[in-house]
N, C-alpha and C. Protein backbone atom coordinates (compact mmCIF):
# COMPACT_ATOMS: atom_id res chain seq x y z
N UNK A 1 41.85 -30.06 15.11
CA UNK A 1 41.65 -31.50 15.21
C UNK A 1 40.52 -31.92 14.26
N UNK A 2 40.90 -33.14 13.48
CA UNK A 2 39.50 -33.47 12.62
C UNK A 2 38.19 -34.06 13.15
N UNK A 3 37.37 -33.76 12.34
CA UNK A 3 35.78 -34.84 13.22
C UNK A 3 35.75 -36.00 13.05
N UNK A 4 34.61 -36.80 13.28
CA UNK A 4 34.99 -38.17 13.10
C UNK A 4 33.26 -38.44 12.88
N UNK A 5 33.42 -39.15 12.07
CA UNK A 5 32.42 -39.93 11.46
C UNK A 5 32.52 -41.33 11.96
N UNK A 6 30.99 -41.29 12.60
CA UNK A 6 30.29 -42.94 12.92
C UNK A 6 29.77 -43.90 11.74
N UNK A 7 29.74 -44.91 12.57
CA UNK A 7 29.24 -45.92 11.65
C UNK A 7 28.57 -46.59 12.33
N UNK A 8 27.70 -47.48 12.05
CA UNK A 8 26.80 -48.41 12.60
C UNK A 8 27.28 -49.24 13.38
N UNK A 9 28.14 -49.98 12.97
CA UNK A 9 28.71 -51.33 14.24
C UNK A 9 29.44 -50.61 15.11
N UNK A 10 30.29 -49.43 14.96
CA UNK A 10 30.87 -48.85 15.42
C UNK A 10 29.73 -48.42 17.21
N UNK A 11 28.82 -47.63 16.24
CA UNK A 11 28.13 -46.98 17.16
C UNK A 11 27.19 -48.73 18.10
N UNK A 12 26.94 -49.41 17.74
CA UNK A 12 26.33 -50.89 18.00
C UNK A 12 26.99 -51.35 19.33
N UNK A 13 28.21 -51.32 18.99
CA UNK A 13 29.21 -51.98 19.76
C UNK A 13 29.16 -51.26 21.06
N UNK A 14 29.63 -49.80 20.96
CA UNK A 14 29.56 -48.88 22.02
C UNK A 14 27.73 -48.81 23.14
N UNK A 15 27.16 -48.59 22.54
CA UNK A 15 26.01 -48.98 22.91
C UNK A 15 25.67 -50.22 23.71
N UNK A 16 26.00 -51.46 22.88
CA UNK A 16 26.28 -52.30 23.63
C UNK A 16 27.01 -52.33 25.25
N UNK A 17 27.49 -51.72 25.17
CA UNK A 17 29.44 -51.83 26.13
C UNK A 17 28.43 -50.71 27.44
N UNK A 18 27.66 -49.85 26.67
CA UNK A 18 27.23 -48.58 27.66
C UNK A 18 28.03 -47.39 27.49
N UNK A 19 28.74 -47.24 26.90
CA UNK A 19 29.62 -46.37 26.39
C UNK A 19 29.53 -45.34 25.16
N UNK A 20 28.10 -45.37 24.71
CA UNK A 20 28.08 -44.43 23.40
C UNK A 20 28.03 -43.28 23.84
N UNK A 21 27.42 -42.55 25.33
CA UNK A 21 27.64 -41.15 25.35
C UNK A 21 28.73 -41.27 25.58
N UNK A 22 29.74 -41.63 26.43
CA UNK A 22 30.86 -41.07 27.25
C UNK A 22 31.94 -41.34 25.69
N UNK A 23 31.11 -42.06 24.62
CA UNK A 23 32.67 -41.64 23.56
C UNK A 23 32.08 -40.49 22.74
N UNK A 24 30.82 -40.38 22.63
CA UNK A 24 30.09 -39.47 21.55
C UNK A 24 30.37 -37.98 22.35
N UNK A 25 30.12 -37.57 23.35
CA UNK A 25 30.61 -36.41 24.04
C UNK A 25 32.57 -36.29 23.99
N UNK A 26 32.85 -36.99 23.76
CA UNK A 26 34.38 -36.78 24.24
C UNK A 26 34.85 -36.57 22.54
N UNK A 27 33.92 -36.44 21.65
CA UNK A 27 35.01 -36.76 20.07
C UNK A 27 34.42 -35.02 19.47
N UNK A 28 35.95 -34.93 18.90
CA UNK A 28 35.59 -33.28 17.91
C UNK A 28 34.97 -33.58 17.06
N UNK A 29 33.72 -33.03 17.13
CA UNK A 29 32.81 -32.75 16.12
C UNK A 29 32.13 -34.23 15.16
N UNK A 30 31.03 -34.82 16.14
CA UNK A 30 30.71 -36.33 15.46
C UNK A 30 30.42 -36.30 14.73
N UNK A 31 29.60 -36.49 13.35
CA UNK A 31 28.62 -36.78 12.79
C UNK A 31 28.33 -37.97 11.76
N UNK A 32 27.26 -38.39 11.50
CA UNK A 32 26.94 -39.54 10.68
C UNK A 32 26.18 -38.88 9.60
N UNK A 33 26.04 -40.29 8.64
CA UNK A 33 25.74 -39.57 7.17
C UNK A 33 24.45 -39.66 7.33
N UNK A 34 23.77 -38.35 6.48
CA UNK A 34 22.33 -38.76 5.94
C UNK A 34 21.37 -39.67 5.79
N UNK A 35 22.37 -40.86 4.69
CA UNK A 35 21.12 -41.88 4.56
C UNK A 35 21.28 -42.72 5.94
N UNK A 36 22.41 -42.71 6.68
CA UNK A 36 22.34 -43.65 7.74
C UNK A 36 21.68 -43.44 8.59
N UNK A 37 21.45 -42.27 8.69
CA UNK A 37 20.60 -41.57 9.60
C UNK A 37 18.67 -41.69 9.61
N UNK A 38 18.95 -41.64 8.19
CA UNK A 38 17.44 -41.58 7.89
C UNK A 38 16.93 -43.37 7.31
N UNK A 39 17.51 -43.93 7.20
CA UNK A 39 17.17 -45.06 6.53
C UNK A 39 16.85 -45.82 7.51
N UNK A 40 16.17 -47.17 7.46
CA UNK A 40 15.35 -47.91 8.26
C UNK A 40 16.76 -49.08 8.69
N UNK A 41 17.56 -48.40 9.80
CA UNK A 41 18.57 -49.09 10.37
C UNK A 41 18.59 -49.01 11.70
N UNK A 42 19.16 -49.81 12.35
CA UNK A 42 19.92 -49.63 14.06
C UNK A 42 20.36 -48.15 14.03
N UNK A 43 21.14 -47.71 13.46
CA UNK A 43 21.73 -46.47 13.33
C UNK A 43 20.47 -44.82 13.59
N UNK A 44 19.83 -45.27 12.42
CA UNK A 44 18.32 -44.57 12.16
C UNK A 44 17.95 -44.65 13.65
N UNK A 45 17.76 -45.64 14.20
CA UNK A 45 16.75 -45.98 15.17
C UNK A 45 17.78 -45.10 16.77
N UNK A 46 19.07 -44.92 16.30
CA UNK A 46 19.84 -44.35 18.13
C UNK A 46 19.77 -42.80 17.55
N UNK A 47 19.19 -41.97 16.58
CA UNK A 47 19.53 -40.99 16.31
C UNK A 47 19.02 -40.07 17.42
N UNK A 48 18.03 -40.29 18.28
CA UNK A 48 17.65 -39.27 19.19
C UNK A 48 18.96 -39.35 20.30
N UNK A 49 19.17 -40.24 20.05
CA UNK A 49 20.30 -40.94 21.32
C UNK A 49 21.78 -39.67 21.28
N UNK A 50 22.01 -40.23 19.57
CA UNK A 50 22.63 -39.77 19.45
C UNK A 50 22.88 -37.67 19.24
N UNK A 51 22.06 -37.31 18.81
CA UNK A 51 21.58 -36.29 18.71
C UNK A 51 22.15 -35.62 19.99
N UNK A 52 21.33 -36.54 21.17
CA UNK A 52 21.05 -35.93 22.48
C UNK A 52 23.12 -35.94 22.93
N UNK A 53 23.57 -36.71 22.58
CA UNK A 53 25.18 -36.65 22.74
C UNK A 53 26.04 -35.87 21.82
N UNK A 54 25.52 -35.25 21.15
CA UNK A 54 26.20 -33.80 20.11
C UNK A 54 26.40 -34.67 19.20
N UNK A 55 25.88 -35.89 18.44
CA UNK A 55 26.27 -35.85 16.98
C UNK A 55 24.94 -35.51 16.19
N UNK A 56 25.84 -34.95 15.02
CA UNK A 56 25.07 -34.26 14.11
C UNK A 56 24.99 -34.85 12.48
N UNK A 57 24.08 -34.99 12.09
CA UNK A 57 23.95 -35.18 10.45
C UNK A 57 24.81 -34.45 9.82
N UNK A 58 25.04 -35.19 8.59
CA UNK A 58 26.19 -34.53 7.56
C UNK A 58 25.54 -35.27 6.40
N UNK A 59 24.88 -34.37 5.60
CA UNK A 59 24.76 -35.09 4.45
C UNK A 59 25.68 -34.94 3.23
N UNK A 60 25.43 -35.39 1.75
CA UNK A 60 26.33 -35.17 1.11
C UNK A 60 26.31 -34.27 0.04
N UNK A 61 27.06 -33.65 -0.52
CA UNK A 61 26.77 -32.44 -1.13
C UNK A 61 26.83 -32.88 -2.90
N UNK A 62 26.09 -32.11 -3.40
CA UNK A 62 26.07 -32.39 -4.99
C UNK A 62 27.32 -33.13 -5.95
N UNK A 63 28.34 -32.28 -5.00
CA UNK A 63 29.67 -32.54 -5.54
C UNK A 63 30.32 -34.05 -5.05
N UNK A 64 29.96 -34.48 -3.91
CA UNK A 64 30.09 -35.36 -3.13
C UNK A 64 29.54 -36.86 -3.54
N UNK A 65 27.95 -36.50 -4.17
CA UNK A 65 27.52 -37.90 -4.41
C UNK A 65 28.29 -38.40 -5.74
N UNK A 66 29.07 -38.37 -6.64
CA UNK A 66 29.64 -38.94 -7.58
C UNK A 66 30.75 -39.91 -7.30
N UNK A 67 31.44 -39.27 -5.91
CA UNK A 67 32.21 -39.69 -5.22
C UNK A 67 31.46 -40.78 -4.45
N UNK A 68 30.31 -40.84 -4.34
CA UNK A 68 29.90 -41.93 -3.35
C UNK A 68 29.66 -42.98 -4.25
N UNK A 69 29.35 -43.01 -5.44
CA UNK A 69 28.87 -43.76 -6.46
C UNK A 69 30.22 -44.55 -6.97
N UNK A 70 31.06 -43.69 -6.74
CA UNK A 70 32.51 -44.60 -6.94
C UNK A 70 32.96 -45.53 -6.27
N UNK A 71 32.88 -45.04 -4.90
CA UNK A 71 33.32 -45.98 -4.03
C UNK A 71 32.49 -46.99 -3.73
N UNK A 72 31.00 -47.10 -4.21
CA UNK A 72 29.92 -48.21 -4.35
C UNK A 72 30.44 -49.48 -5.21
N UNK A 73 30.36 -48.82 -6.59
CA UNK A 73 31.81 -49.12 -7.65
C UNK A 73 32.68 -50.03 -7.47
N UNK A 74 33.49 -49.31 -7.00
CA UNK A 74 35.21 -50.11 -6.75
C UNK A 74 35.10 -50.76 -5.36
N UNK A 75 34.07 -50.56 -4.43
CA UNK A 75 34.36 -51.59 -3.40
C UNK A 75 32.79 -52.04 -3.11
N UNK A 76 32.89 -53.12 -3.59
CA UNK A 76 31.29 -53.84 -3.39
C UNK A 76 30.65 -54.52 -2.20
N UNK A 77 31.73 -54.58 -1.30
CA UNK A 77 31.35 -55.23 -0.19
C UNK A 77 30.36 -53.83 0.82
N UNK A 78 30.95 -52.67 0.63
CA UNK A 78 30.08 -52.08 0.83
C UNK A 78 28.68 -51.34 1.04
N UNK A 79 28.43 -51.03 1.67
CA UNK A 79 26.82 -50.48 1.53
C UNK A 79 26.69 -49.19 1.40
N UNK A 80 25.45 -48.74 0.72
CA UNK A 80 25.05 -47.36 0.59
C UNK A 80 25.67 -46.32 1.90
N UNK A 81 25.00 -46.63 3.09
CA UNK A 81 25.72 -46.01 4.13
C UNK A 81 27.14 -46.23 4.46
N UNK A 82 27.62 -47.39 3.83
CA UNK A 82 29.32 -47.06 4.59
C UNK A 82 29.97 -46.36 3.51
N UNK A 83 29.49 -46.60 2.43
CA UNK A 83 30.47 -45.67 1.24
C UNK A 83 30.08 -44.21 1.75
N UNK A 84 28.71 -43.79 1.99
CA UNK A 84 28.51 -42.21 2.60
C UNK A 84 29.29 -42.07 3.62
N UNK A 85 29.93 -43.08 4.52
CA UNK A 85 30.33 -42.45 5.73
C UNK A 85 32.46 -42.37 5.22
N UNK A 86 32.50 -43.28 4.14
CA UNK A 86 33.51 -42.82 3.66
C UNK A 86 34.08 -41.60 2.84
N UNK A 87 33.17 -41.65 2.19
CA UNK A 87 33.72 -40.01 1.46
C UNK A 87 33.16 -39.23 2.17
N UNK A 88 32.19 -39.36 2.92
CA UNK A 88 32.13 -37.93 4.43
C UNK A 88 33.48 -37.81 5.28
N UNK A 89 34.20 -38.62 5.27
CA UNK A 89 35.58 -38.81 6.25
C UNK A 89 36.77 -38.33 5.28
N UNK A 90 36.33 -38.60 3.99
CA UNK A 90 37.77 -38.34 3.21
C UNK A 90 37.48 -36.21 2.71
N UNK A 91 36.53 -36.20 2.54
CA UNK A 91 36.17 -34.73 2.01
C UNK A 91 36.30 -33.74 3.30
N UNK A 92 36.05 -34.56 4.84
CA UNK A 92 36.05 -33.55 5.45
C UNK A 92 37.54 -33.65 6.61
N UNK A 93 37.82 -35.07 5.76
CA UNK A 93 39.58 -35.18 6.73
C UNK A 93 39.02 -35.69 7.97
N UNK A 94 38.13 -36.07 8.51
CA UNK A 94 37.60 -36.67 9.69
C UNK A 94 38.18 -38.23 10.01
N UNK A 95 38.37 -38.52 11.56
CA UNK A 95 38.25 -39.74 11.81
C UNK A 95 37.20 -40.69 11.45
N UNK A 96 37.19 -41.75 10.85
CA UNK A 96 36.06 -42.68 10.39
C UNK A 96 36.40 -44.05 11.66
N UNK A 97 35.27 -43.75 12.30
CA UNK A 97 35.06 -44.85 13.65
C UNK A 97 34.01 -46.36 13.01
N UNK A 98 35.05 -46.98 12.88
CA UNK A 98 34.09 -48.15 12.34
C UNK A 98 34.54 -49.61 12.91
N UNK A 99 33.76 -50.29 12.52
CA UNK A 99 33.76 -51.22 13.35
C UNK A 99 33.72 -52.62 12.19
N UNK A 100 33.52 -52.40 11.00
CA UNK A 100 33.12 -53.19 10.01
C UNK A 100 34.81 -53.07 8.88
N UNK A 101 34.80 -54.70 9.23
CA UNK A 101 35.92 -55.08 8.24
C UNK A 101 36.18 -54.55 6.90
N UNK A 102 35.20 -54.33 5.76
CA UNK A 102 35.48 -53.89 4.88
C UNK A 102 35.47 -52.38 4.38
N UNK A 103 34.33 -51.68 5.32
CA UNK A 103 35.04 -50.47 5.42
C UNK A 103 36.14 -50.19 5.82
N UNK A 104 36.47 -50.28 6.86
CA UNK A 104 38.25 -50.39 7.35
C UNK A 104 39.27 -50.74 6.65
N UNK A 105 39.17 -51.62 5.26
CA UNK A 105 40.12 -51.45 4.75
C UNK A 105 40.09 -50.73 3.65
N UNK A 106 38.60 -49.83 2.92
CA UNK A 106 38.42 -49.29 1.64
C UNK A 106 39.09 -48.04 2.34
N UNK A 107 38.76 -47.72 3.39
CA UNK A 107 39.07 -46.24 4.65
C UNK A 107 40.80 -46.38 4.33
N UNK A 108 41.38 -47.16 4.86
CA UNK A 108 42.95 -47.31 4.52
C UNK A 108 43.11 -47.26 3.43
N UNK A 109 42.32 -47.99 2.37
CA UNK A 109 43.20 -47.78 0.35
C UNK A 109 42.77 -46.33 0.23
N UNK A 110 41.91 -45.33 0.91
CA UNK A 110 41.59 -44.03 0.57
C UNK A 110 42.23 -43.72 1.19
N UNK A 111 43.17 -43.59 2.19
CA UNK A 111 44.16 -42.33 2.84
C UNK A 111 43.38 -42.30 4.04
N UNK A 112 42.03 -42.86 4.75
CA UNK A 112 41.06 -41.88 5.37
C UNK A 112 41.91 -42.61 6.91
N UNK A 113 41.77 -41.82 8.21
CA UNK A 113 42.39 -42.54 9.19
C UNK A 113 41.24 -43.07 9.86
N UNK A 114 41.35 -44.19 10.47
CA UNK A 114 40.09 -45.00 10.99
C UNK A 114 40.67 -45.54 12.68
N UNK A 115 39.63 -45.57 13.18
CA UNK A 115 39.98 -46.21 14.47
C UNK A 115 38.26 -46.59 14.85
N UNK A 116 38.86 -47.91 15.44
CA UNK A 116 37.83 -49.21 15.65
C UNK A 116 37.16 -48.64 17.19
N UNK A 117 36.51 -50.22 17.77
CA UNK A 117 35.90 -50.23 19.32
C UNK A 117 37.22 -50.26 19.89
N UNK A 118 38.19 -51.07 19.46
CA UNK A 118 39.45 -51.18 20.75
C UNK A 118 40.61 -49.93 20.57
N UNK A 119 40.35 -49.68 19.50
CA UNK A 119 41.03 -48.18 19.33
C UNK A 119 40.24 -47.19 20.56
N UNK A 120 39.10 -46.92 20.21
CA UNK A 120 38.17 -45.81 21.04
C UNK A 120 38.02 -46.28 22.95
N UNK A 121 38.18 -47.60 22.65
CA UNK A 121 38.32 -48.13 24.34
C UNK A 121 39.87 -47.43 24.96
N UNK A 122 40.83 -47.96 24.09
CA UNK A 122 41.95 -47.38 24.18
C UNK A 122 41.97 -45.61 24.90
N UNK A 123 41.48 -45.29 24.07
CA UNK A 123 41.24 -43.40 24.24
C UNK A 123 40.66 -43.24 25.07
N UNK A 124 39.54 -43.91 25.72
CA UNK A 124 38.82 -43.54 26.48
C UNK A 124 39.86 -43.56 27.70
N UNK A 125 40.47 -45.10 28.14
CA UNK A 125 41.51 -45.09 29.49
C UNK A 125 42.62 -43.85 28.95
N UNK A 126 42.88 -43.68 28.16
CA UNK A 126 44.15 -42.87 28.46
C UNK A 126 43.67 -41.34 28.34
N UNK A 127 42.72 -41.13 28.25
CA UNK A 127 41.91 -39.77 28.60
C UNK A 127 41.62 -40.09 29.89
N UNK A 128 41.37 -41.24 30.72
CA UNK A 128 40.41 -41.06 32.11
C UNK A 128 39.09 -41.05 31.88
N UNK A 129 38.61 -40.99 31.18
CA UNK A 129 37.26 -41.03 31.19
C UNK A 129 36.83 -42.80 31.30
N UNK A 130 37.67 -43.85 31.26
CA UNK A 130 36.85 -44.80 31.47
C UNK A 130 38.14 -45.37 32.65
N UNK A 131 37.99 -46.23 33.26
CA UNK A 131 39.32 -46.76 33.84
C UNK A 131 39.55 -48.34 33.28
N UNK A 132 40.75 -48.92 33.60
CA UNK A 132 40.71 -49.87 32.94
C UNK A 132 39.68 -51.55 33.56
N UNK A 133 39.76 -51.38 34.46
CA UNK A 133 38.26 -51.75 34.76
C UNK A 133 37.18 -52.35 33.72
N UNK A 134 36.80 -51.04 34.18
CA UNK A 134 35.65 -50.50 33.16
C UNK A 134 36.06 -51.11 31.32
N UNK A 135 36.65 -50.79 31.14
CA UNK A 135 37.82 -50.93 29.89
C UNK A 135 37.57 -52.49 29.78
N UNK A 136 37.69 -53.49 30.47
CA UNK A 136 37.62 -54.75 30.61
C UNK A 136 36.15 -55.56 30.48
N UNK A 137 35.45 -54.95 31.17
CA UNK A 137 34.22 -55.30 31.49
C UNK A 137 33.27 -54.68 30.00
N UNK A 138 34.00 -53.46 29.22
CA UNK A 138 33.12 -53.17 28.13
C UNK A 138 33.16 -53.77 27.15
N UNK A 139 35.22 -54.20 27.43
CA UNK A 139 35.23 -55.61 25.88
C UNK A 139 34.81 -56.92 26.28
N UNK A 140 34.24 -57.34 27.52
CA UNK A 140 34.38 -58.60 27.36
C UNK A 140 32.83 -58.45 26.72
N UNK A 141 31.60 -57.29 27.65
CA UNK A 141 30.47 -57.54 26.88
C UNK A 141 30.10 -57.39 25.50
N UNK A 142 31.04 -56.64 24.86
CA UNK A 142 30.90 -56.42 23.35
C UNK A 142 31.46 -57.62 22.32
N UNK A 143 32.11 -58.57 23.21
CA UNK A 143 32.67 -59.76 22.63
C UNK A 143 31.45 -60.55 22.42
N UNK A 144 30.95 -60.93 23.98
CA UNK A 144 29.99 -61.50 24.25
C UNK A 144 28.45 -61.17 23.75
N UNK A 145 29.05 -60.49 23.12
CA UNK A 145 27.17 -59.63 22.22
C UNK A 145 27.68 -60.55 20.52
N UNK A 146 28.58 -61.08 20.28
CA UNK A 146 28.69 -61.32 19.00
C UNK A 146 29.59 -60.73 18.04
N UNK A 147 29.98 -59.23 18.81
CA UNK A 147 31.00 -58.40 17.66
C UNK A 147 32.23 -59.24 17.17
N UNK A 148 32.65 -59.35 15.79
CA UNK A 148 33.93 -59.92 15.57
C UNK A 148 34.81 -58.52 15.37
N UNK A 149 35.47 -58.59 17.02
CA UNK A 149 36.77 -58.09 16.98
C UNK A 149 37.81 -58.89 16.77
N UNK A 150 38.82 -58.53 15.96
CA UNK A 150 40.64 -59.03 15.89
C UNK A 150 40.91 -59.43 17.58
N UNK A 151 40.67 -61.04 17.58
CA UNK A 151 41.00 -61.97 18.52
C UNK A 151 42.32 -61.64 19.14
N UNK A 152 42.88 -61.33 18.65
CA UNK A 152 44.63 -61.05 18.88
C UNK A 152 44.95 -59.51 19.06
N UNK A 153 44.03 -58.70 19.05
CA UNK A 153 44.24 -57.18 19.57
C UNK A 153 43.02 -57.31 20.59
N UNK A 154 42.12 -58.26 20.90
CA UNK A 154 41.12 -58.36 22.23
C UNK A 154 42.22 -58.90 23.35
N UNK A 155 42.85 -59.82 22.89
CA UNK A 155 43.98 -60.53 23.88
C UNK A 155 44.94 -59.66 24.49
N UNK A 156 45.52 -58.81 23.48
CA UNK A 156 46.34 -57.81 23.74
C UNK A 156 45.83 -56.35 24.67
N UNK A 157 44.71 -56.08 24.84
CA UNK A 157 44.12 -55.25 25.62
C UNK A 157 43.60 -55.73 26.42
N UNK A 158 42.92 -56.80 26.94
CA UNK A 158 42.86 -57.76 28.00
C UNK A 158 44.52 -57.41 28.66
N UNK A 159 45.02 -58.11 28.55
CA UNK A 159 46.02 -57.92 28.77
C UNK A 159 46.99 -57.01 29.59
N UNK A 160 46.66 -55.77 28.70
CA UNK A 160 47.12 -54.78 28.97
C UNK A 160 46.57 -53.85 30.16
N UNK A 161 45.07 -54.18 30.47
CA UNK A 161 44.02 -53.30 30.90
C UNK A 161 44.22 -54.30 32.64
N UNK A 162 44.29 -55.82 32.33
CA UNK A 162 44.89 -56.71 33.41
C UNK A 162 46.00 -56.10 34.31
N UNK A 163 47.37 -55.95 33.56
CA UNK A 163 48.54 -55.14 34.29
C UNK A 163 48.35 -54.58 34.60
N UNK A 164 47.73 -53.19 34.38
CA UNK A 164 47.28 -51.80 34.80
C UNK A 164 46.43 -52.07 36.15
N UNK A 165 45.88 -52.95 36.34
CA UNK A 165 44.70 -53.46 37.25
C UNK A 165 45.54 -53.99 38.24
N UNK A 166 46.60 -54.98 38.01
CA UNK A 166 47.26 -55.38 38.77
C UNK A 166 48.48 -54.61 39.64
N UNK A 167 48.48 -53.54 38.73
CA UNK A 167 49.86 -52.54 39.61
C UNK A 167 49.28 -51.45 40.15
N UNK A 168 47.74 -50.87 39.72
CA UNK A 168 47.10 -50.37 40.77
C UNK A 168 46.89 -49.08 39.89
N UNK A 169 47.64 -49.18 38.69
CA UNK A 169 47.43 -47.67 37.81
C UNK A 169 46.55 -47.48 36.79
N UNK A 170 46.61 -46.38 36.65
CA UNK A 170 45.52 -45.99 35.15
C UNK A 170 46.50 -45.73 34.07
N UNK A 171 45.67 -45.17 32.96
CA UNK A 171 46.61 -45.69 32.09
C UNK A 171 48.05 -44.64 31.88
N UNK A 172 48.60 -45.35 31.56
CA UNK A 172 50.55 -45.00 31.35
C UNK A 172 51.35 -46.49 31.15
């Protein structure tokens, strides 16, 4: 199974919700990049947090930073740390957990597979580890914190997490 690389809003959001250990323990092999780690960010600032939930630094290797300089390059909306957390995802075949619009789509023109907050909410109910409940109550506060999630996949898991609630089941 591949690892998966965090990202800042990614990890923001979850945090928010109360949910960063119970997704950071449940994923093969986490880790975030170097400079995100070390640089004067939100990210920087949950690293004990995170640490303490098995993710681990990944920095980038000699061969690696040319590749990061490219994707600085060709996609400008980017930042120093999301281009690191992209070619950390494409070199090591990892899930890239993000939460930020324009990484998400440089992640798709690279091949890299990505899954968001309502992706990882998703996983969590159909693992059991969260119920849908819970599931409800984490998107409405992560809405309500400001995150711009896809209005029309919040509706659709509302939704979905509603039925489940209403027929008495978990997820299936």
């Amino acid at each position: 199974m591949p690892g998966h690389v965090l990202e800042a809003c990614f990890v923001e959001d979850l945090r928010t919700a109360g949910l960063l250990a119970a997704s950071c323990t449940n994923l093969e092999q986490p880790v975030v990049g170097g400079f995100a780690a070390s640089a004067d960010t939100e990210l920087a600032r949950r690293m004990v947090d995170l640490a303490r939930y098995g993710v681990r630094v990944r920095h980038l290797t000699s061969m690696e930073l040319p590749q990061h300089e490219t994707m600085q390059v060709h996609y400008h909306a980017l930042s120093v740390a999301d281009a690191e957390a992209l070619v950390i995802s494409r070199a090591d075949n990892a899930v890239l957990l993000t939460g930020d619009g324009s990484l998400r789509k440089a992640a798709l023109d690279a091949g890299v597979q990505v899954r968001g907050v309502l992706g990882e909410l998703k996983r969590l109910v159909a693992a059991m580890i969260l119920d849908p409940p819970g599931a409800l109550i984490a998107l409405e506060t992560i809405v309500a914190s400001g995150s711009r999630l896809p209005h029309d996949e919040v509706e659709a898991a509302q939704r979905r997490w509603s039925r489940m609630i209403a027929r008495g089941r978990g997820p299936g």
